[in-house]
Protein backbone atom coordinates (compact mmCIF):
# COMPACT_ATOMS: atom_id res chain seq x y z
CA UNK A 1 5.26 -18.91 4.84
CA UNK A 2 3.26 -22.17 3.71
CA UNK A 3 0.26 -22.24 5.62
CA UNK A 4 -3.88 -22.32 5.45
CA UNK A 5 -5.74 -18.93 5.35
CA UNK A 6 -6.93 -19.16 8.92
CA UNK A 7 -3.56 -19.82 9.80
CA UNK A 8 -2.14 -16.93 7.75
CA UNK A 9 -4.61 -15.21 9.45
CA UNK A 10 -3.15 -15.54 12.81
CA UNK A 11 0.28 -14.90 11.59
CA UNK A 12 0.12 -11.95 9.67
CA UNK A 13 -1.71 -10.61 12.93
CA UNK A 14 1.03 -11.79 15.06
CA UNK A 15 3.53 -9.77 12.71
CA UNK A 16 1.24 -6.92 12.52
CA UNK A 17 1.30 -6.85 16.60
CA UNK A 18 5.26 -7.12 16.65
CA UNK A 19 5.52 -4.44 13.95
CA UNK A 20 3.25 -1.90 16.04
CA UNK A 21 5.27 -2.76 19.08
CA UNK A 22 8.60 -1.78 17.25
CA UNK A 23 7.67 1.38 15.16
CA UNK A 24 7.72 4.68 16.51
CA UNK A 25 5.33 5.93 15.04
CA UNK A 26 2.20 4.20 15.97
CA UNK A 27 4.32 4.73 19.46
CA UNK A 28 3.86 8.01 18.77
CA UNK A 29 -0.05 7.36 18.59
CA UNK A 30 -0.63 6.73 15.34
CA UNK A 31 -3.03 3.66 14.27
CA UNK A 32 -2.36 1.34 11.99
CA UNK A 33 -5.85 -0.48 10.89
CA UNK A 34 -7.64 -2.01 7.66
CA UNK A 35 -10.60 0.45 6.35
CA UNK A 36 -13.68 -0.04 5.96
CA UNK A 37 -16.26 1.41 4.41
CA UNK A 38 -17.01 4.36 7.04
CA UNK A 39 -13.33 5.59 5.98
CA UNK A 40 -13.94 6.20 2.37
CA UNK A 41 -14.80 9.82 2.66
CA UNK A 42 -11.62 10.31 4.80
CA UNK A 43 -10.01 8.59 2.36
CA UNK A 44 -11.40 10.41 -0.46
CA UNK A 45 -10.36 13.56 1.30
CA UNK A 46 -6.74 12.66 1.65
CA UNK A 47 -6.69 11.38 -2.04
CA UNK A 48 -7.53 14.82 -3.30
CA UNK A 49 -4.56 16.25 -1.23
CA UNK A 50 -2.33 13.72 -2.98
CA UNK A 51 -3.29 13.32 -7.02
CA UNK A 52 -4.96 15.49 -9.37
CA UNK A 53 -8.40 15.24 -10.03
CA UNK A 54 -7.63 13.40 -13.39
CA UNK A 55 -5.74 10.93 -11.90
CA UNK A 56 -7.57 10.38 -8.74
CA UNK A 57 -9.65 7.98 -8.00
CA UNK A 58 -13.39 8.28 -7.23
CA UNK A 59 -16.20 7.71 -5.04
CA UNK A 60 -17.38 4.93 -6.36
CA UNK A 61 -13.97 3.03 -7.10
CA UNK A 62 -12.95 3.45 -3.35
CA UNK A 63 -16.56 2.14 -2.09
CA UNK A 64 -16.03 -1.10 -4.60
CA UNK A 65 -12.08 -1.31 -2.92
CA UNK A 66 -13.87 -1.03 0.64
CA UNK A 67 -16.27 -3.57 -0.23
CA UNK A 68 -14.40 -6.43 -2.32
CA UNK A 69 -12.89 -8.97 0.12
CA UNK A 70 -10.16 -9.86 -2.55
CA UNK A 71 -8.88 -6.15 -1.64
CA UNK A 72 -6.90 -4.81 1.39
CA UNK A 73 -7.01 -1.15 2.04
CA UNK A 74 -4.50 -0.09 5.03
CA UNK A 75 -4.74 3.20 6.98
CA UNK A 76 -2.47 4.98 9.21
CA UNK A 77 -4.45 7.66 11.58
CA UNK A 78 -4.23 10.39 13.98
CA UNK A 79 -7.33 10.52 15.28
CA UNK A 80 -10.12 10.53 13.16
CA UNK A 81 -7.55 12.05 10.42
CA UNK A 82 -6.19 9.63 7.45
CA UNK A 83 -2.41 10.51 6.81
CA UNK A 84 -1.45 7.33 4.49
CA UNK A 85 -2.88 4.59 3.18
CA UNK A 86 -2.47 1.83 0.69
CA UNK A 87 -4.92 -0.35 -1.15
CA UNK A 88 -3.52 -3.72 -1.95
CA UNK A 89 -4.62 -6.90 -4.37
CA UNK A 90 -3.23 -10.40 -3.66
CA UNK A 91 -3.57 -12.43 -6.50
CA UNK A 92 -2.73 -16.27 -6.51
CA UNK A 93 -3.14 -16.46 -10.36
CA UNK A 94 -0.28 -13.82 -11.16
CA UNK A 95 2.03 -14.94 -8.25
CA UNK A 96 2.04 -11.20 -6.26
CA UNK A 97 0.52 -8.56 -4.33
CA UNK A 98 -0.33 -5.41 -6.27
CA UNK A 99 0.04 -2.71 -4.44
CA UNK A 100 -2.78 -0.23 -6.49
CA UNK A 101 -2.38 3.08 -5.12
CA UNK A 102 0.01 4.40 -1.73
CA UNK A 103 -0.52 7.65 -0.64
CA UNK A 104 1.17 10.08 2.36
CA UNK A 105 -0.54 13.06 3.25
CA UNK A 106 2.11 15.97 2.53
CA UNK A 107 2.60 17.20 5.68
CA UNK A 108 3.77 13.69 6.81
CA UNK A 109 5.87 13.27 3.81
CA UNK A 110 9.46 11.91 5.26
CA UNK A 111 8.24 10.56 8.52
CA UNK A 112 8.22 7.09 7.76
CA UNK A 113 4.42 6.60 7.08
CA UNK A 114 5.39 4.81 3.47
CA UNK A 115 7.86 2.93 4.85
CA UNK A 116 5.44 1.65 7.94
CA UNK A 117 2.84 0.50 4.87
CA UNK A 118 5.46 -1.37 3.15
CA UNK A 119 6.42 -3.43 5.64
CA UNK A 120 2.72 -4.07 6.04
CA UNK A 121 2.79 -5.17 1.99
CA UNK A 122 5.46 -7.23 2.39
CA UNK A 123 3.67 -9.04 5.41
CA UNK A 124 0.53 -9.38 3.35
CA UNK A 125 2.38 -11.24 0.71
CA UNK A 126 3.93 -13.28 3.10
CA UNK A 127 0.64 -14.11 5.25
CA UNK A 128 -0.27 -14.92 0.94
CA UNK A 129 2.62 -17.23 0.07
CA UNK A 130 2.91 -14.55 -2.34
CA UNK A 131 6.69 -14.17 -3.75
CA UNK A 132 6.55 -10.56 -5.23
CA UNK A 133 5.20 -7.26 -5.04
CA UNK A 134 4.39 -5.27 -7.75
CA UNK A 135 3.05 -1.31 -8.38
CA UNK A 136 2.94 1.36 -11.29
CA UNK A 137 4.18 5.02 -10.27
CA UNK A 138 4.45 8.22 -12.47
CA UNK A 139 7.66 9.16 -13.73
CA UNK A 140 7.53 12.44 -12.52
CA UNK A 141 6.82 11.38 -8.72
CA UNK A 142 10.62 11.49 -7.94
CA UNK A 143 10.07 11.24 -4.02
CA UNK A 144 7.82 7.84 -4.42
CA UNK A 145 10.20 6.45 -7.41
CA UNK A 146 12.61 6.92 -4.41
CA UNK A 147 10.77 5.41 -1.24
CA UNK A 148 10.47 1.99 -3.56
CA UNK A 149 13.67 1.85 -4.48
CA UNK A 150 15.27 2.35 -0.67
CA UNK A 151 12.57 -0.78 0.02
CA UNK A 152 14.36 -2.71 -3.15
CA UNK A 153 11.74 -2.23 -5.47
CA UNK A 154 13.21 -2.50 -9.04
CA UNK A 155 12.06 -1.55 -12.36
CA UNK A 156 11.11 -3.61 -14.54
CA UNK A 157 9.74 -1.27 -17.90
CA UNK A 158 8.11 2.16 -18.76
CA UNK A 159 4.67 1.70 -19.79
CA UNK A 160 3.87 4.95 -22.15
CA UNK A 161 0.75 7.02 -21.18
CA UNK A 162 0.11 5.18 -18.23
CA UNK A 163 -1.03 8.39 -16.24
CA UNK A 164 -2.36 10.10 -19.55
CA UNK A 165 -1.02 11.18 -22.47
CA UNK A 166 2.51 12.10 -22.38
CA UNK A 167 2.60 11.14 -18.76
CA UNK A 168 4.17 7.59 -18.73
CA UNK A 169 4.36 5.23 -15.49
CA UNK A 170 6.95 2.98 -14.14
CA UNK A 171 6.51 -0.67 -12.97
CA UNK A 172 8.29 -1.39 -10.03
CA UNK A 173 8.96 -4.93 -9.06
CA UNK A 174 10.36 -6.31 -5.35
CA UNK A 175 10.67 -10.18 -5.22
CA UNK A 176 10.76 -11.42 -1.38
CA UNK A 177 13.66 -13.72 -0.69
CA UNK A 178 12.29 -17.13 0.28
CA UNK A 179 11.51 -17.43 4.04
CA UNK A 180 12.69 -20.55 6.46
């Protein structure tokens, strides 16, 4: 898509409307919304469910996420309750959306809550004119390494002690095909 911001405004809302319309779940009841800064402790709550405290990220870096306008942090609810959500980072200079952390609360694991945020990536970096998306997962995370590659994501290298020592990451890459 080749458009202004305004205008990619408008359409990424239009797809975000057609894509609520056609998924189950949010038939189901679930929301789909942007945070904002109210959400962080929910957010926080749900992160501790999902990494360990050495790889988690804090307070402060998810009120700075909530804050920038650069960032995009996506939430899927029931109720007041976060299950999912995904922080993203367009970025003109480097040609792709980083997608900087995904996570599913456990208990929804396998419902389709990843999939539902990576169709909203995908429309982000389409509403960006952005050709690629691009994320870093742990090795050891065999059910993620698996949700990106069903979506396409490929990898690209092994980056050593990415999560620590002796815990190396993966970079995943997914290049959009080129829209009409």
């Amino acid at each position: 898509m080749k458009a202004l911001a305004g205008d990619a405004e408008v359409w990424l809302e239009q797809q975000l409307g057609h894509l609520q319309t056609r998924s189950p779940l949010l038939g189901r009841g679930y929301q789909l919304r942007l945070a904002t800064l109210a959400d962080r402790d929910a957010i926080l709550l749900l992160e501790r469910y999902c990494f360990s405290p050495w790889l988690a990220f804090g307070r402060r870096h998810w009120q700075e996420q909530l804050r920038r306008q650069s960032r995009r942090v996506w939430l899927i609810l029931d109720g007041a309750q976060v299950l999912a959500y995904m922080a993203l980072l367009p970025h003109r200079g480097w040609h792709q959306v980083s997608l900087t952390a995904l996570a599913v609360h456990w208990q929804h694991r396998g419902q389709g809550l990843g999939t539902l945020l990576l169709s909203v990536a995908e429309l982000e970096a389409r509403a960006h004119d952005l050709p690629r998306l691009r994320l870093e997962v742990d090795c050891d995370n065999q059910g993620a390494l698996d949700l990106y590659q069903r979506h396409g994501y490929v990898a690209l290298r092994t980056i050593p002690d990415y999560y620590g020592v002796g815990r190396p990451g993966i970079r995943l890459e997914k290049r959009l095909p080129e829209s009409a």
